[in-house]
C-alpha atoms as a PDB file:
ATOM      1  CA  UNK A   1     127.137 111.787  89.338  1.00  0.00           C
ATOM      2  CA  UNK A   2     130.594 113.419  88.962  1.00  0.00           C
ATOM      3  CA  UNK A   3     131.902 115.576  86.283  1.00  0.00           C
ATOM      4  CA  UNK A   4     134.961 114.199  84.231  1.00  0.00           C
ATOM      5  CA  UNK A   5     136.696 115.681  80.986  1.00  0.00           C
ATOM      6  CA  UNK A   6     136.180 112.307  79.789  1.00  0.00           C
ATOM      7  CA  UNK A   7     133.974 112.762  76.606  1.00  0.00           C
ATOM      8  CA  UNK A   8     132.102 109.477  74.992  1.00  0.00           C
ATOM      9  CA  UNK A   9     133.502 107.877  71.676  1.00  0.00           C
ATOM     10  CA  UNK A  10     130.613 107.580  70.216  1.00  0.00           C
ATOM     11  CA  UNK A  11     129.214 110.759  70.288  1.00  0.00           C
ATOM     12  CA  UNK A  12     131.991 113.120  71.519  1.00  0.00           C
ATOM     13  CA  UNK A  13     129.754 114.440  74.375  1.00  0.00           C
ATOM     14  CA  UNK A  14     130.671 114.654  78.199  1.00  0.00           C
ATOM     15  CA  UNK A  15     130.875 111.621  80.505  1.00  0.00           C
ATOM     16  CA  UNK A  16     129.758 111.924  84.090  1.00  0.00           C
ATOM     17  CA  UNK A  17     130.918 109.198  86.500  1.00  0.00           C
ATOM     18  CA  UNK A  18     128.051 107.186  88.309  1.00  0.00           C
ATOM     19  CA  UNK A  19     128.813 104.763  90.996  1.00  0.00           C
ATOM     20  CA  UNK A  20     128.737 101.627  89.040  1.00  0.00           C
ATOM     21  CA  UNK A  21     128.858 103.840  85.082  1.00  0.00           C
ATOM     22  CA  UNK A  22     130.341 106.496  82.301  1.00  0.00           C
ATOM     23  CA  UNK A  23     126.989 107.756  80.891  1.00  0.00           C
ATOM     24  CA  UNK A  24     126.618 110.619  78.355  1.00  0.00           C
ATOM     25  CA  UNK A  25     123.831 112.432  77.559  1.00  0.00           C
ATOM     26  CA  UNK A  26     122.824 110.514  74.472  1.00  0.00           C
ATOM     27  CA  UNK A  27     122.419 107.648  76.748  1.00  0.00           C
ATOM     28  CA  UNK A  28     125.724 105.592  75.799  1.00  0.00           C
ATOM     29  CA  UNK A  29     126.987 103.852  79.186  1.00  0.00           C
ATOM     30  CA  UNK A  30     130.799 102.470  79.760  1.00  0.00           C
ATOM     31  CA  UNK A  31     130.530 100.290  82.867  1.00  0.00           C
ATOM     32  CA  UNK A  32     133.670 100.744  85.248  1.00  0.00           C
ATOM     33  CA  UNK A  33     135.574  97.938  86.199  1.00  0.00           C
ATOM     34  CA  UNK A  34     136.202  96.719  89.599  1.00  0.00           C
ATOM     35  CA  UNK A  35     139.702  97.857  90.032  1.00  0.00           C
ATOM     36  CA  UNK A  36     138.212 101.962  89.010  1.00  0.00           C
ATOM     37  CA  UNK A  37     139.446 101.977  85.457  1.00  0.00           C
ATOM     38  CA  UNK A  38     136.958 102.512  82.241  1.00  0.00           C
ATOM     39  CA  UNK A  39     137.526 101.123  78.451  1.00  0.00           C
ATOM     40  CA  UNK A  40     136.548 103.959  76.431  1.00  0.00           C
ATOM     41  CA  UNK A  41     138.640 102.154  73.314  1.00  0.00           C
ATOM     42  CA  UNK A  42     136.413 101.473  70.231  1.00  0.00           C
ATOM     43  CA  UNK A  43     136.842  98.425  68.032  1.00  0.00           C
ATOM     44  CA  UNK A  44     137.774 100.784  64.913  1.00  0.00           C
ATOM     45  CA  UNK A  45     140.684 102.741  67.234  1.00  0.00           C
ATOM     46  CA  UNK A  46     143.082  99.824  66.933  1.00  0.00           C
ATOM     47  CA  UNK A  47     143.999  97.112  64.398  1.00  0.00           C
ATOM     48  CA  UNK A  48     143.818  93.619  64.769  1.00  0.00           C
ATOM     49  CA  UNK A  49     144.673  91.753  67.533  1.00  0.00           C
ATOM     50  CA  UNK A  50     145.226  92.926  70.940  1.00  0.00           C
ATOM     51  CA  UNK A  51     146.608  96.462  71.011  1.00  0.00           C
ATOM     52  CA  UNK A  52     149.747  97.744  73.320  1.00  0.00           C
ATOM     53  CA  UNK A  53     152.141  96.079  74.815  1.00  0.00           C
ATOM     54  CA  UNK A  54     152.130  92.395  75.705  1.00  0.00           C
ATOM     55  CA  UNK A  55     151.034  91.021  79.479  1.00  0.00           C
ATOM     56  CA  UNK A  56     154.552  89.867  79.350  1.00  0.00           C
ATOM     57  CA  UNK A  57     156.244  92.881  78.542  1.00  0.00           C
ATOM     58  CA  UNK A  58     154.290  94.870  80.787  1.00  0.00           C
ATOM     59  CA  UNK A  59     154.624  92.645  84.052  1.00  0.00           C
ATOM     60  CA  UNK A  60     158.456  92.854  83.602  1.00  0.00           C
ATOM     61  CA  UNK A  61     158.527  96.505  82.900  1.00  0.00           C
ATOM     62  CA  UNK A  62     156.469  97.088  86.372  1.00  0.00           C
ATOM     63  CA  UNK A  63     158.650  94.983  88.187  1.00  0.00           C
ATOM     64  CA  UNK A  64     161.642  96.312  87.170  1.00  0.00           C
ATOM     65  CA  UNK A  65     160.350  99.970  87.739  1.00  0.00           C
ATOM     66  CA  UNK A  66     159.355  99.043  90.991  1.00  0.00           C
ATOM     67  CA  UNK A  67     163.132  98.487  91.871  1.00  0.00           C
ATOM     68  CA  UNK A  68     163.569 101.850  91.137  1.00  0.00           C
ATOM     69  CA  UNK A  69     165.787 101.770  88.504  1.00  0.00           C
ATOM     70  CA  UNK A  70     164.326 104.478  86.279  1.00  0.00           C
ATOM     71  CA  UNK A  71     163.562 106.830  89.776  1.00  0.00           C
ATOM     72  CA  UNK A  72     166.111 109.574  89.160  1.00  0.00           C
ATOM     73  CA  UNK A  73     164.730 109.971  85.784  1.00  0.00           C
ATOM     74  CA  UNK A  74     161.268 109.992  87.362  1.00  0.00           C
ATOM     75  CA  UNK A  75     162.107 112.448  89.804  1.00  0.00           C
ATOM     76  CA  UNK A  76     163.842 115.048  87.387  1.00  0.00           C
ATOM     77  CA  UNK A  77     160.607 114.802  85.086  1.00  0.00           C
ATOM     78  CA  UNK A  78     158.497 115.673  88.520  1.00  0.00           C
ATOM     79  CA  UNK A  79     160.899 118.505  89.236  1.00  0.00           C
ATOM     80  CA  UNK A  80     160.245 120.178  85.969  1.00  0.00           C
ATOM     81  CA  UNK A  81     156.258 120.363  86.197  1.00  0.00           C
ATOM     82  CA  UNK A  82     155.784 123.736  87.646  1.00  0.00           C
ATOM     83  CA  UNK A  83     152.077 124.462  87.859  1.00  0.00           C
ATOM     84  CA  UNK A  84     152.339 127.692  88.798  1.00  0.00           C
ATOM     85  CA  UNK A  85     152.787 128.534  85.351  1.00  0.00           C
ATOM     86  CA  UNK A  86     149.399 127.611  84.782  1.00  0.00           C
ATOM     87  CA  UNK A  87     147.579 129.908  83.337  1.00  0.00           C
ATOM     88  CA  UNK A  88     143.785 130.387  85.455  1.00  0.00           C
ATOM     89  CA  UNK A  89     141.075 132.906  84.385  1.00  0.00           C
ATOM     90  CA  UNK A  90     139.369 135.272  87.367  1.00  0.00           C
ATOM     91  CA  UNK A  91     135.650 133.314  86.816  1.00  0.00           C
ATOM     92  CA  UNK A  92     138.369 129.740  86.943  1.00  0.00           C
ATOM     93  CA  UNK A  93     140.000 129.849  90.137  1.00  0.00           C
ATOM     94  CA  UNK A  94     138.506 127.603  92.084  1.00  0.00           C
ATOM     95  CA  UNK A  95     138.448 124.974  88.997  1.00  0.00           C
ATOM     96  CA  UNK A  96     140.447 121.746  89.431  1.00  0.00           C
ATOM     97  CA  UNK A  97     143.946 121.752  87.581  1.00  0.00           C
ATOM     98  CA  UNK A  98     144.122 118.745  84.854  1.00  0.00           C
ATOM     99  CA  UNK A  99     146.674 116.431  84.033  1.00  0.00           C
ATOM    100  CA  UNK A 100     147.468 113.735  81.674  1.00  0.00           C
ATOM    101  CA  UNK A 101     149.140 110.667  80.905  1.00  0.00           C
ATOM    102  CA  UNK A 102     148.963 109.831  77.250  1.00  0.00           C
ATOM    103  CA  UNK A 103     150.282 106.549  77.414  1.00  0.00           C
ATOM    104  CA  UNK A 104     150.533 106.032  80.929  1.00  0.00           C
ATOM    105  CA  UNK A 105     151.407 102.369  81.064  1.00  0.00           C
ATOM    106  CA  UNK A 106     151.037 100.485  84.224  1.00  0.00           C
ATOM    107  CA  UNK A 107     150.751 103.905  85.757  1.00  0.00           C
ATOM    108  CA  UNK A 108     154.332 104.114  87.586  1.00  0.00           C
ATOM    109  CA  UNK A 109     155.283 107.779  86.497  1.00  0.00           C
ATOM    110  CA  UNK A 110     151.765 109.511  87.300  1.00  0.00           C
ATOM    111  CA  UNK A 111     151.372 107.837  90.715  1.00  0.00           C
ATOM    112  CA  UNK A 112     155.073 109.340  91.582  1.00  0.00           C
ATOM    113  CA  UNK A 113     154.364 112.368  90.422  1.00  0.00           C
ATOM    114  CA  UNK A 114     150.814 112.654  91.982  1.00  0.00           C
ATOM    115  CA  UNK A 115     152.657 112.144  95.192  1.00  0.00           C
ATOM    116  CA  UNK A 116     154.964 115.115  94.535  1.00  0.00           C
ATOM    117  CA  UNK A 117     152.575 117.341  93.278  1.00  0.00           C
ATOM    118  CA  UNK A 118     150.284 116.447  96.587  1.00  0.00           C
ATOM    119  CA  UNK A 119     152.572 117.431  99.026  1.00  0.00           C
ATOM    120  CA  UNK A 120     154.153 120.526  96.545  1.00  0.00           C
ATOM    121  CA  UNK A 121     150.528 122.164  95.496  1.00  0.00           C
ATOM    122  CA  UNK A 122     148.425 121.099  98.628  1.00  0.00           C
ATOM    123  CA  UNK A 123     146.254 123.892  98.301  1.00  0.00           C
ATOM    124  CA  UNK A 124     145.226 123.523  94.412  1.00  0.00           C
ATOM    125  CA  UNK A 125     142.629 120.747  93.591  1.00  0.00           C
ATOM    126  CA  UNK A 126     144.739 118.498  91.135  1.00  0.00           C
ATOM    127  CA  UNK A 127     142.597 115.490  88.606  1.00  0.00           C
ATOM    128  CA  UNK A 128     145.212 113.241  87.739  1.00  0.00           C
ATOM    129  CA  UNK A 129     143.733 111.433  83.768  1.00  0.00           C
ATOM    130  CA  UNK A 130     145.815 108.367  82.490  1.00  0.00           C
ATOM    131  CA  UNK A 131     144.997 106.152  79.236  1.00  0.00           C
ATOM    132  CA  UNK A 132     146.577 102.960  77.689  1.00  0.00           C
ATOM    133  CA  UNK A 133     145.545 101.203  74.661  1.00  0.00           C
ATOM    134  CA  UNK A 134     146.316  98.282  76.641  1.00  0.00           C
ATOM    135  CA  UNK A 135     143.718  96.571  79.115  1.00  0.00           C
ATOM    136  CA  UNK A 136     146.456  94.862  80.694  1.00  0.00           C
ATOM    137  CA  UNK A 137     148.563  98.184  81.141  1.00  0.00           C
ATOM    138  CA  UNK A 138     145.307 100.084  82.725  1.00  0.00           C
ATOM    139  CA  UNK A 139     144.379  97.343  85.275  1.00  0.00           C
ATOM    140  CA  UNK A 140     148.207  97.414  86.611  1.00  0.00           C
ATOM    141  CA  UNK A 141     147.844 101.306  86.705  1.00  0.00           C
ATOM    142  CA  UNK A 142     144.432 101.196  88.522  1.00  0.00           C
ATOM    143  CA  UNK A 143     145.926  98.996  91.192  1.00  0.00           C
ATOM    144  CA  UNK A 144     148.548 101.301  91.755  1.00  0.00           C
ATOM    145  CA  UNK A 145     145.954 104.337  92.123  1.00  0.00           C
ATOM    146  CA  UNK A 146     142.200 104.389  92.231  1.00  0.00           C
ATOM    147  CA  UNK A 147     141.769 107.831  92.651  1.00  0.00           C
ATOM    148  CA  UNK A 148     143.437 108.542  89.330  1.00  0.00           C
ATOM    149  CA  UNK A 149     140.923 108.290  86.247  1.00  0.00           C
ATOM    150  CA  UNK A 150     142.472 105.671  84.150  1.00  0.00           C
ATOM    151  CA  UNK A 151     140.358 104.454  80.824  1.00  0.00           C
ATOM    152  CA  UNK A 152     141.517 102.053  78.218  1.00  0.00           C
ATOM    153  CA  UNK A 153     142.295 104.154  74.923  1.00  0.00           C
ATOM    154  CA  UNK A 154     144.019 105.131  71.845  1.00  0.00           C
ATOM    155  CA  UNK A 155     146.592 108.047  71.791  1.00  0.00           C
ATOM    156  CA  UNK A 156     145.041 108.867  68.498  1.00  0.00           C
ATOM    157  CA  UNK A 157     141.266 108.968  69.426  1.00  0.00           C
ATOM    158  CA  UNK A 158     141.681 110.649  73.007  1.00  0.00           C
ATOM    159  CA  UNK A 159     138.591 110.467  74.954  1.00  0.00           C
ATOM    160  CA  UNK A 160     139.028 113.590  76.485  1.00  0.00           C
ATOM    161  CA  UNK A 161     137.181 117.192  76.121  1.00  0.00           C
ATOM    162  CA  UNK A 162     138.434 119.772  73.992  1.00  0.00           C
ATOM    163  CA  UNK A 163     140.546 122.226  75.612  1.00  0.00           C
ATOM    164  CA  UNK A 164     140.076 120.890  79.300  1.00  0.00           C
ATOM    165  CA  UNK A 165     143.608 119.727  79.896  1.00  0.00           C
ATOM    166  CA  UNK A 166     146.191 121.907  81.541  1.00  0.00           C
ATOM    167  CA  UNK A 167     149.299 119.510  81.462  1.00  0.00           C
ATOM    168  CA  UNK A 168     150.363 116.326  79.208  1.00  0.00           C
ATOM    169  CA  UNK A 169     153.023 114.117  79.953  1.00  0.00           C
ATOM    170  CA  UNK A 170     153.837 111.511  76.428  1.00  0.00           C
ATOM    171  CA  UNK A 171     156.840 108.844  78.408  1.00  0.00           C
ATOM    172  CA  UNK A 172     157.853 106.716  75.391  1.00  0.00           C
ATOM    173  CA  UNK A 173     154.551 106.734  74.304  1.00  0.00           C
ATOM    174  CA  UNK A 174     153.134 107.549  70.302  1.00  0.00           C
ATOM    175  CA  UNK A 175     151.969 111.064  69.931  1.00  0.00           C
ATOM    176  CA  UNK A 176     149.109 112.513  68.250  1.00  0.00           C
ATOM    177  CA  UNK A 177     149.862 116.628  68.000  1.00  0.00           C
ATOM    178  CA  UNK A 178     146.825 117.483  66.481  1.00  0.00           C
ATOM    179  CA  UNK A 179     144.797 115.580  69.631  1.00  0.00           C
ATOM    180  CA  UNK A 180     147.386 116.808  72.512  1.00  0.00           C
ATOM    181  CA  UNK A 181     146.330 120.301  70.239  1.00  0.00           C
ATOM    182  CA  UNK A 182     142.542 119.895  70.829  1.00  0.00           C
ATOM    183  CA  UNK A 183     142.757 118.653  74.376  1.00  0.00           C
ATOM    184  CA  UNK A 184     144.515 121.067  75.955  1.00  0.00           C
ATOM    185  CA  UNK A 185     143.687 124.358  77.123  1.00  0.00           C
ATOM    186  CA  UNK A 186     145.476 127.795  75.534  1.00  0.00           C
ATOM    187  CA  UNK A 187     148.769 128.086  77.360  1.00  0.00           C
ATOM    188  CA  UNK A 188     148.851 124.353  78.326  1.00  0.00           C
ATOM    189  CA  UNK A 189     151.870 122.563  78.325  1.00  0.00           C
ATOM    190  CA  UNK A 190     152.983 119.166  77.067  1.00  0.00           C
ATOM    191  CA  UNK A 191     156.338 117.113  78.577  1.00  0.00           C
ATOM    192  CA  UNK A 192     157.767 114.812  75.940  1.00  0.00           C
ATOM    193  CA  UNK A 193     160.193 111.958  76.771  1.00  0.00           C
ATOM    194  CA  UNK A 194     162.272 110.150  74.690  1.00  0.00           C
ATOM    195  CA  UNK A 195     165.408 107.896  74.420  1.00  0.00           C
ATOM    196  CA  UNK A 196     168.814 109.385  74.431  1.00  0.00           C
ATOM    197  CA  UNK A 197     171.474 108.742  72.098  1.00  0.00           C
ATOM    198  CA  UNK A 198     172.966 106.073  74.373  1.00  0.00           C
ATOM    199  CA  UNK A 199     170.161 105.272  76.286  1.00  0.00           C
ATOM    200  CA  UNK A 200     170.408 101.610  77.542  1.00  0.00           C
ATOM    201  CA  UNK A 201     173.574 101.128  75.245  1.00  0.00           C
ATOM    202  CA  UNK A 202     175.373  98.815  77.673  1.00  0.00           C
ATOM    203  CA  UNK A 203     172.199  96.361  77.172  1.00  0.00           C
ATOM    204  CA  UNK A 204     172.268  96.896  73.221  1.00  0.00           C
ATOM    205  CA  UNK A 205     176.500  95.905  73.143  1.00  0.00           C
ATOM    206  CA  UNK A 206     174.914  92.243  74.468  1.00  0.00           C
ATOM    207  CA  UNK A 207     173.302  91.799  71.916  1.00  0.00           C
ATOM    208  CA  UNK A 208     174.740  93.635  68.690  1.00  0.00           C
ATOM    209  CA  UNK A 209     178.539  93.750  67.438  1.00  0.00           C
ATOM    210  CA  UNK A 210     178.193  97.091  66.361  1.00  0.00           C
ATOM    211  CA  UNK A 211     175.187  98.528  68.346  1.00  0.00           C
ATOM    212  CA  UNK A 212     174.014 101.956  66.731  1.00  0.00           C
ATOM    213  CA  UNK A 213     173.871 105.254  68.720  1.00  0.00           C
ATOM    214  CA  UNK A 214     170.569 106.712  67.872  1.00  0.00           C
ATOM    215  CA  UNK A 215     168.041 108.384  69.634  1.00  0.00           C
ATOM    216  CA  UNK A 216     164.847 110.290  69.297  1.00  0.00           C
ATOM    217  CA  UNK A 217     164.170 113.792  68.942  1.00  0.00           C
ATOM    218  CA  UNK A 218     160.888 114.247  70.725  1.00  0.00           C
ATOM    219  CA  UNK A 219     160.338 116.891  68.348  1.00  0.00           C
ATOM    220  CA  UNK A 220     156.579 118.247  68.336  1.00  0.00           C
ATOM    221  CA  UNK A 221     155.919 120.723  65.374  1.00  0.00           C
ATOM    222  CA  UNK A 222     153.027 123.505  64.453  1.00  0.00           C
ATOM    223  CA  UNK A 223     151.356 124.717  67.110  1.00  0.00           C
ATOM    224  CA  UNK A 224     153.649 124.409  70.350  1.00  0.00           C
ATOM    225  CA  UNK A 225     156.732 126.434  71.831  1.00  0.00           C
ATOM    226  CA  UNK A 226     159.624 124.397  73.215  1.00  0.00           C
ATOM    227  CA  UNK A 227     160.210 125.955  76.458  1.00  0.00           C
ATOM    228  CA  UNK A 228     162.789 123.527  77.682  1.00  0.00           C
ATOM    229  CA  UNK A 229     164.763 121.433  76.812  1.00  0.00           C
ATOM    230  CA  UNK A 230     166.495 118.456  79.757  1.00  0.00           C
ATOM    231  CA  UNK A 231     168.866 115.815  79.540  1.00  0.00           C
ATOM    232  CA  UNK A 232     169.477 113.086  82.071  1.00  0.00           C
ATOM    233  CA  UNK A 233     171.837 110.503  81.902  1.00  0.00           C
ATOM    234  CA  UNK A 234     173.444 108.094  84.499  1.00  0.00           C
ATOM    235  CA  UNK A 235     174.619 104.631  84.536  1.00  0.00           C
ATOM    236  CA  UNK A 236     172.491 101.632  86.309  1.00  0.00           C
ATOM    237  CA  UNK A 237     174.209  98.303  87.397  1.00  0.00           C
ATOM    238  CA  UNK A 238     172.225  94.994  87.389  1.00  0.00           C
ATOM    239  CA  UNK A 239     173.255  92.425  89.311  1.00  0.00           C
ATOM    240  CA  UNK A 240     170.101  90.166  89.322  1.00  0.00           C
ATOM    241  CA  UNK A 241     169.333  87.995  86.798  1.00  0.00           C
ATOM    242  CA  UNK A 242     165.435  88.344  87.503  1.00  0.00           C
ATOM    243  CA  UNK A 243     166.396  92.649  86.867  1.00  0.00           C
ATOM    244  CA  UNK A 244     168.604  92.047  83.877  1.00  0.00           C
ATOM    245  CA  UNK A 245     165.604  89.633  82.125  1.00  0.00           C
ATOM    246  CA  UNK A 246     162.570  91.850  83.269  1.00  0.00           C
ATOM    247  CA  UNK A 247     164.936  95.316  81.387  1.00  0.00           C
ATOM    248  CA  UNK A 248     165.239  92.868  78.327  1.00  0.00           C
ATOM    249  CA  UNK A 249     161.625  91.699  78.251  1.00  0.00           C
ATOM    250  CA  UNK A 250     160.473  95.282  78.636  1.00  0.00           C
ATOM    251  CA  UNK A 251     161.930  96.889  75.690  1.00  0.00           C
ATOM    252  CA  UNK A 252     161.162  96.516  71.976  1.00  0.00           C
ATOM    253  CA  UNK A 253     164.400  94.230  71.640  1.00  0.00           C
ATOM    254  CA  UNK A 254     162.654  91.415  72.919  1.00  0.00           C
ATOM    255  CA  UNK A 255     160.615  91.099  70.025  1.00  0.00           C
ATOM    256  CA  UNK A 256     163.417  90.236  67.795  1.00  0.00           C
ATOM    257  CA  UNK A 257     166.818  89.406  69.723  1.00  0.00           C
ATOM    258  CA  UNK A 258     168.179  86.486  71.451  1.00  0.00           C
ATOM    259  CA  UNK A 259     166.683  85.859  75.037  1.00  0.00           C
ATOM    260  CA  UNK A 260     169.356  83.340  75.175  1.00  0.00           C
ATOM    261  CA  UNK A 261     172.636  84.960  76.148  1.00  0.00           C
ATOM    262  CA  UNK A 262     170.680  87.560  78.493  1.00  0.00           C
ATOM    263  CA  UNK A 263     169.654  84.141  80.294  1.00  0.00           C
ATOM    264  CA  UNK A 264     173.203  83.770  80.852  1.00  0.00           C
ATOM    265  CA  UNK A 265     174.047  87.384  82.072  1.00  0.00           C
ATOM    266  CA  UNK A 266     174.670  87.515  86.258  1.00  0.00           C
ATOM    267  CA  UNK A 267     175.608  91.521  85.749  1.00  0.00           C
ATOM    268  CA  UNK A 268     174.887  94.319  83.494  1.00  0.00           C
ATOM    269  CA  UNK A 269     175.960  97.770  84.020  1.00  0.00           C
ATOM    270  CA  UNK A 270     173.882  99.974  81.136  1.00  0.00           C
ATOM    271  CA  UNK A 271     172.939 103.660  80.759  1.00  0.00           C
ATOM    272  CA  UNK A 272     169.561 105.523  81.193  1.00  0.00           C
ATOM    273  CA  UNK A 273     169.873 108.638  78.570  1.00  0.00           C
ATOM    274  CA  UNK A 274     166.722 110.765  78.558  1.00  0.00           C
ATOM    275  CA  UNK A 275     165.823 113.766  76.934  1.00  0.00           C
ATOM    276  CA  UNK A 276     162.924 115.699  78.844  1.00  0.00           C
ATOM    277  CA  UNK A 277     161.140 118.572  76.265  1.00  0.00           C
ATOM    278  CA  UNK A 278     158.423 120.484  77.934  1.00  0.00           C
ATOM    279  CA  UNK A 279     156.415 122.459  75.521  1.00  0.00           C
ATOM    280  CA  UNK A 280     153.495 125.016  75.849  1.00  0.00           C
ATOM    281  CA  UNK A 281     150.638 124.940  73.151  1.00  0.00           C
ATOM    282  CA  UNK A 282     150.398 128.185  71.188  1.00  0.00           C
ATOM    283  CA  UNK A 283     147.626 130.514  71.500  1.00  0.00           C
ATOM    284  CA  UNK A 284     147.911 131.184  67.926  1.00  0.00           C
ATOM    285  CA  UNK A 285     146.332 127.476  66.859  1.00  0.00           C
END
């Protein structure tokens, strides 16, 4: 069996990876699907119904990241992670460095940067973690990646050992501080993104009269240093109707706006605004 920092949700202990199995010492098993991925998510993590984002949503939101669309943001995040910084103990160096995607999705920004960091650190062993609350998300992400640990789960009940993790990366996903706290080592760093001010305005001004600027602050409080803080912004022109319906269908706006008039739309020229915050968890908490 292999050695994971995947810990059981039952009983909070390690999980070793059999062939076929999760198992923890207390005997609880998780059985691993055929595409590599494990659900780790307990029925008292979520709420009713099925958690995450729709099949729907998430089939458009892979296809349209697949055009590359959302690549320069992509690659500015991977030029940021700089694992040198990380910090490794005499008795550690030979240990594998961790990373994590807390909210990975269908797994398009960890399978980029996995690529980077490959050719970048090809001397360090690298363990690449990813978790959805959605099934759906996790089986697209497995299929882009088996050699990535993917496992359906909660952002808010991480199934991951305490101080094992030496880089998080939160994309538009929920955070948890006090988990992203407890998970990662001393000195290990978390990369938040989050919308912009205009972020994907042009698409908002087809469907609003008076579309609001607002964006999100990505701030995370007690316990971490902001190190850095990034913007990226540039403008992205659609001129596919298949595109301009799979951006729409992706985004929370479907859930309430008119599909109608973006049915009608040959062209749409909108901007990506993204603010990149890399932070480093204190050694104080």
């Amino acid at each position: 069996m292999n050695k994971t920092i995947f810990r059981c949700p039952n009983c909070l202990r390690a999980l070793r990876q059999g062939e076929k199995q999760y198992f923890c010492p207390n005997g609880h098993s998780f059985d691993i699907s055929r595409k590599g991925y494990v659900n780790l998510l307990l029925p008292g993590h979520t709420g009713a119904g099925n958690p995450g984002d729709s099949k729907e949503m998430l089939q458009s939101r892979r296809d349209f990241l697949d055009k590359g669309y959302y690549q320069k943001f992509s690659d500015k995040l991977n030029s940021l992670v700089d694992l040198s910084r990380v910090e490794l103990s005499k008795n550690e160096a030979d240990r594998n460095i961790n990373l994590y995607d807390a909210g990975c999705g269908e797994g398009y920004y960890i399978s980029r940067l996995k690529a980077v960091l490959k050719s970048r650190y090809s001397q360090q062993e690298i363990s690449y973690y990813g978790t959805d609350v959605s099934r759906d998300a996790i089986n697209y992400a497995a299929g882009r990646d088996r050699s990535i640990h993917f496992a359906v789960a909660s952002n808010y009940h991480i199934p991951i050992l305490n101080n094992s993790v030496d880089y998080i990366f939160c994309i538009f996903a929920p955070r948890d501080e006090k988990e992203f706290r407890r998970i990662l080592r001393t000195s290990g760093k978390l990369a938040v993104a989050v919308p912009g001010a205009r972020h994907l305005y042009g698409l908002k001004k087809t469907m609003y009269e008076a579309p609001e600027v607002i964006g999100q602050k990505g701030t995370v409080r007690e316990g971490f240093k902001l190190l850095e803080e990034t913007n990226i912004c540039y403008e992205i022109h659609l001129e596919d109707k298949r595109d301009i319906l799979n951006l729409f269908t992706m985004t929370p706006y479907s859930r309430h706006a008119d599909i109608e008039n973006i049915k009608k739309m040959d062209r749409l020229s909108t901007e990506v605004d993204i603010n990149i915050l890399i932070y480093e968890r204190e050694k104080s908490v």
